[in-house]
Structures are given as structure tokens and as C-alpha cells.
Protein backbone atom coordinates (compact mmCIF):
# COMPACT_ATOMS: atom_id res chain seq x y z
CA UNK A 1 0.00 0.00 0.00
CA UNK A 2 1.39 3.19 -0.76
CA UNK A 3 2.22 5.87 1.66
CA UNK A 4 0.61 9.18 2.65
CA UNK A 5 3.16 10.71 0.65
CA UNK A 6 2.87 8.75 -2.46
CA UNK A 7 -0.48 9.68 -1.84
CA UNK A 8 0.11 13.41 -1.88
CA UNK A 9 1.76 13.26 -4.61
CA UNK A 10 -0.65 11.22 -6.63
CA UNK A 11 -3.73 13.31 -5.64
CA UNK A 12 -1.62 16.48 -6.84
CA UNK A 13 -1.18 14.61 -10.23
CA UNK A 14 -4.89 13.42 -10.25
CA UNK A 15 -6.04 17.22 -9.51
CA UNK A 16 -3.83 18.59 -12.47
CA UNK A 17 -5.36 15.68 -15.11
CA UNK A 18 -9.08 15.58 -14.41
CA UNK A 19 -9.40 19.28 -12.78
CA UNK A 20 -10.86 22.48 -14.99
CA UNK A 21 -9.04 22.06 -18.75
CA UNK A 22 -8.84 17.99 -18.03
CA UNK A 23 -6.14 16.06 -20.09
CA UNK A 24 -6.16 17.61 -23.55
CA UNK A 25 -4.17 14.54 -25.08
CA UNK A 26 -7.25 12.16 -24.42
CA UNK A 27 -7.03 9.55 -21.66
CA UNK A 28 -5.23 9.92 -18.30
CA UNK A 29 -4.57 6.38 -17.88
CA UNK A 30 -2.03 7.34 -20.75
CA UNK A 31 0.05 8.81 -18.00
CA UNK A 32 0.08 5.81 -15.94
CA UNK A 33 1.68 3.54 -18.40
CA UNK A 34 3.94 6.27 -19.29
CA UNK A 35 5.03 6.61 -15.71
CA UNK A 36 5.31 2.52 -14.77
CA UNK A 37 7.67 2.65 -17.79
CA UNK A 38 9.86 5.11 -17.11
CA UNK A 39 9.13 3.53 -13.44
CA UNK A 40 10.74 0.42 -14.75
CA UNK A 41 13.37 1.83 -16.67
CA UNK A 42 15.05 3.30 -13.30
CA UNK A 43 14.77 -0.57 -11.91
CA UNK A 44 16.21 -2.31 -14.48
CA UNK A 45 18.96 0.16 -15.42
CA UNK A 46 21.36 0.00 -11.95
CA UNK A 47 23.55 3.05 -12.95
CA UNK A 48 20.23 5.29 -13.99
CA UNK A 49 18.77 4.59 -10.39
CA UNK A 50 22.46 5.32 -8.91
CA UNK A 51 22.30 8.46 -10.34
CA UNK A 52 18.96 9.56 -9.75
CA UNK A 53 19.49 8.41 -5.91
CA UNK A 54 23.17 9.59 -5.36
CA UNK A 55 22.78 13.08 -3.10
CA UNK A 56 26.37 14.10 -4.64
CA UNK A 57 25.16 14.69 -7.97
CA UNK A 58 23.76 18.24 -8.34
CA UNK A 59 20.10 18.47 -8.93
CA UNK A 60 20.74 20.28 -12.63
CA UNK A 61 22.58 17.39 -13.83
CA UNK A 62 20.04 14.65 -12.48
CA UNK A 63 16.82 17.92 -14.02
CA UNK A 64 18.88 17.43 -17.56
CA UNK A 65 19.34 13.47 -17.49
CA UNK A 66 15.66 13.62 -16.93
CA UNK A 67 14.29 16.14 -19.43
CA UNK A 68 17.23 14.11 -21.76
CA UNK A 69 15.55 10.80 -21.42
CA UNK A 70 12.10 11.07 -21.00
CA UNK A 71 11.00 12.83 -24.27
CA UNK A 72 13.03 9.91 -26.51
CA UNK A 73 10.85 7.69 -24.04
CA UNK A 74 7.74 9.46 -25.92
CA UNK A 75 6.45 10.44 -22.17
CA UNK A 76 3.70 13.21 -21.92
CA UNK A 77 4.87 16.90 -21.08
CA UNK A 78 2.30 16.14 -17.95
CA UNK A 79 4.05 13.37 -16.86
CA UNK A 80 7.81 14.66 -17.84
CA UNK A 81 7.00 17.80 -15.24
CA UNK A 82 5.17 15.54 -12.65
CA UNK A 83 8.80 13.46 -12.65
CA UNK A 84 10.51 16.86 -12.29
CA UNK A 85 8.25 17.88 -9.44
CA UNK A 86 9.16 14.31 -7.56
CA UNK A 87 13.28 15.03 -8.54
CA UNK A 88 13.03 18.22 -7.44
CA UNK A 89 11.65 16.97 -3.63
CA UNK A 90 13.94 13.98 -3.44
CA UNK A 91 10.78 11.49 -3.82
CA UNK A 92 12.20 9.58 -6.77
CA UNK A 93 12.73 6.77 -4.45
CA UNK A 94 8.90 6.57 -3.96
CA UNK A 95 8.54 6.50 -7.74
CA UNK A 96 7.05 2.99 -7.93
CA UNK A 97 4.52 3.90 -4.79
CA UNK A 98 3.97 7.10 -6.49
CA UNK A 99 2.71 5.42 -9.94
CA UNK A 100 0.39 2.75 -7.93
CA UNK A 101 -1.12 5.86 -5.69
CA UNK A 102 -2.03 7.74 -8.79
CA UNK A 103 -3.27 4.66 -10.94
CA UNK A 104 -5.81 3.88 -7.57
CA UNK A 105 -6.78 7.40 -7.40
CA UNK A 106 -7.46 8.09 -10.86
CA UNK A 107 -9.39 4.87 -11.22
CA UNK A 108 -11.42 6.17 -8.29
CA UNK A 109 -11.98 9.75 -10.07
CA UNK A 110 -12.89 7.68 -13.89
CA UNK A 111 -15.21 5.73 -11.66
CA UNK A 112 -13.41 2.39 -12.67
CA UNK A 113 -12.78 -0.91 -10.72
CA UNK A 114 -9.90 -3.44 -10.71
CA UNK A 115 -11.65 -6.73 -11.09
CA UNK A 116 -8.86 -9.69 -10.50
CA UNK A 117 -9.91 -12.36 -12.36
CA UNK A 118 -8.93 -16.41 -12.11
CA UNK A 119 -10.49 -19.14 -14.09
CA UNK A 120 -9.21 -23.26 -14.31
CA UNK A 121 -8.67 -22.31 -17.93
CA UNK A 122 -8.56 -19.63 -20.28
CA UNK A 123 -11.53 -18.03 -20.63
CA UNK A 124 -12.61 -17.25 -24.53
CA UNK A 125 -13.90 -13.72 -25.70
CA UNK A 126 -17.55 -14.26 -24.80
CA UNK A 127 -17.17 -15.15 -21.42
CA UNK A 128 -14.96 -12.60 -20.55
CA UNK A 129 -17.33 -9.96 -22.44
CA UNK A 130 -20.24 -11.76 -20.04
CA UNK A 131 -18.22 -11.69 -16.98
CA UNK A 132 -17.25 -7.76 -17.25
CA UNK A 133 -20.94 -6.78 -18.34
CA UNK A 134 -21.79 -8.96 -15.11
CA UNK A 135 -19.64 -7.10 -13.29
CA UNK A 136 -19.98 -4.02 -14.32
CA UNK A 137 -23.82 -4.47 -13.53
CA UNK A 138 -22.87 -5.54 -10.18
CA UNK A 139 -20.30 -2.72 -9.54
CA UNK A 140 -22.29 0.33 -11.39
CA UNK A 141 -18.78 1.18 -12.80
CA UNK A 142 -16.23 0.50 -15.34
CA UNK A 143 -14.51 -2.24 -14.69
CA UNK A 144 -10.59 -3.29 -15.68
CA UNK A 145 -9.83 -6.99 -15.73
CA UNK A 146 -7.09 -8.56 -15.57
CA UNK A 147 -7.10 -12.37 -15.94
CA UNK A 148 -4.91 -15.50 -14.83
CA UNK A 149 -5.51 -18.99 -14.34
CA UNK A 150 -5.92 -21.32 -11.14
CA UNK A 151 -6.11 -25.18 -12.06
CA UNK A 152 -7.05 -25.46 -8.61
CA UNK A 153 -10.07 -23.89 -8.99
CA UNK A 154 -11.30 -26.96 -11.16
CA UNK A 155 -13.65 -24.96 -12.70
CA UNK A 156 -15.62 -21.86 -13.12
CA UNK A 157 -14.21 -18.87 -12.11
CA UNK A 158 -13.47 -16.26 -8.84
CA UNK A 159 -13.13 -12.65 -9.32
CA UNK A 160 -11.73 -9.86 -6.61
CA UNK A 161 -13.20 -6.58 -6.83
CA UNK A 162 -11.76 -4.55 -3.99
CA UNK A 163 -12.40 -6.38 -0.92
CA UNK A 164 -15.46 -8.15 -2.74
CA UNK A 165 -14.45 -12.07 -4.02
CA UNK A 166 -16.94 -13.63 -6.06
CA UNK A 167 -16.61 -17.22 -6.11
CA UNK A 168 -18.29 -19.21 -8.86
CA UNK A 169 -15.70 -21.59 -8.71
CA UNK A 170 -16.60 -25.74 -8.45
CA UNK A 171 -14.15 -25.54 -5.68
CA UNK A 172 -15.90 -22.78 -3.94
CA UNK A 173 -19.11 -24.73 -4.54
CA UNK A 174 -17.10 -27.90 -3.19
CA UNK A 175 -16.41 -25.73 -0.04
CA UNK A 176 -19.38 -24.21 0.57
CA UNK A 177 -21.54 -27.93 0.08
CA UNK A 178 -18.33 -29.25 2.64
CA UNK A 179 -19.33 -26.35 5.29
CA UNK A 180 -23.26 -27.21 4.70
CA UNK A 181 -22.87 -30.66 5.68
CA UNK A 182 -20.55 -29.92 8.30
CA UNK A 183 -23.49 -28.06 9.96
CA UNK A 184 -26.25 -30.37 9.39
CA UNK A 185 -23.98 -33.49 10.69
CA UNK A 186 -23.38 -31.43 13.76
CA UNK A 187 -26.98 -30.34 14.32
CA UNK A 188 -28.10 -34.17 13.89
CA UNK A 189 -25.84 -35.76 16.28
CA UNK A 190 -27.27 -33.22 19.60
């Protein structure tokens, strides 16, 4: 979970994207990809994050690496002066916190939900269309799936929507049937 200061800097972005004026290039969620790349550039490149973390190197040098790599990375103006904003106040470290702060928030502004969802096997194009319109109907909001697999779910499928888990799994049926008979053996035998 991010921290309050991820947070504060994520609501600052969220404010500047969706207030009066919006996001004139189109969709926000533009941004976020734009920022878990540049995000994952700094983790896979050793020397980059050295130098964007080292305190001896003079913030004008560490401004210019920035405004040097960014563009060729094709990331928005928004986001390019966002990442200067978090250089600027020694936050790059909270980068990654930062990103997942602002993708929550915006989500929460667009009015969309993360649905998490695990089948025993790949679902095909009409049953994930059905399962988002279900959910969607359920939720009253756009939903964003994502989608892996869980043999051990031997069949059907679970989704996680917040703190909400759907289970229309056979397993979850299994369970539940398990737990039913549980009770009724135990209520027999007084």
C-alpha cells in the first residue's frame, strides 16, 4: 500500500489531469503507463537509479538526465514535469509507490474498478465480455480486468473486486456444500 506521501503526490497529479481544462491529449490512464515505464526503466537500469538516488550529484545534472531521457521515451509533457516535481523533492525513491497511488486514485476519479480475475482455464472472448458486463452491472462502474488462471479452482471462475471475491468456482461450490454438511452433521448428532 502506498504511503501518505505517495499519496500526496498522486492526488496532486490526479487534480492537475481531471481538474478544470482535463487532459487535452485524451485519456489519463495514458500517463500511468507512461510513468510505470519510465518507473521500470530506473529498476532495471542499476547506474540510472544510482544516479537519480546519489545526493552528490547536483540536482541540474540529475533535471537534464531527466528532461534528456524522457521525451526519446515518448512520455507526456504532464508526466515529464510531474517526474521533475518528484526530482526536485527527493521522492524519486517513492517512484514505484507514487505510480500505484495515482493509478488507484485516478481509477477512483474515472469511476473504474480493478476486477482480478482467475479461471481453471482460459476463458474465450464471450465469457470474458459476459463476466465484465456482469460485473460491471454488479459494480455500477467501469470495470478493468485482468485475468490468470488457477487449475485449482477446477472450474468456473473467482473474481476480486476490492475487498469483494466472487466465487463461482466448483471448488468454492465444493467448499461451501463441505461447510453445509458440516453443519447439518453437527446439528443431527445433539
Amino acid at each position: 500500500m502506498p504511503s501518505a506521501v505517495s499519496f500526496r503526490y498522486a492526488r496532486a497529479l490526479v487534480d492537475v489531469v481531471s481538474g478544470p481544462g482535463g487532459f487535452a491529449a485524451g485519456d489519463p490512464r495514458i500517463l500511468v503507463a507512461q510513468l510505470k515505464e519510465f518507473e521500470q526503466l530506473l529498476g532495471q537500469n542499476a547506474e540510472l537509479n544510482i544516479f537519480f538516488a546519489t545526493p552528490a550529484i547536483p540536482g541540474t545534472k540529475k533535471m537534464a538526465a531527466l528532461f534528456e531521457i524522457a521525451p526519446k521515451m515518448g512520455v507526456h509533457p504532464v508526466a515529464q514535469n510531474f517526474l521533475a516535481v518528484v526530482l526536485e523533492h527527493d521522492r524519486f525513491a517513492l517512484l514505484g509507490e507514487i505510480v500505484e497511488a495515482f493509478e488507484l486514485l485516478l481509477n477512483e476519479r474515472m469511476g473504474i474498478v480493478e476486477a482480478a480475475v482467475s479461471s481453471a482455464r482460459a476463458l474465450g472472448e464471450a465469457e470474458k465480455q459476459a463476466l465484465e458486463t456482469a460485473l460491471r452491472q454488479r459494480t455500477g462502474k467501469q470495470v478493468q480486468m485482468s485475468y490468470s488462471l488457477d487449475p485449482a479452482l477446477i472450474g468456473g471462475v473467482t473474481a476480486q473486486v476490492g475487498s469483494t471475491i466472487y466465487d463461482g468456482s466448483v471448488r468454492g461450490q465444493l467448499e461451501r456444500l463441505r461447510a453445509e454438511l458440516a453443519g447439518q452433521t453437527a446439528s443431527s448428532h445433539r
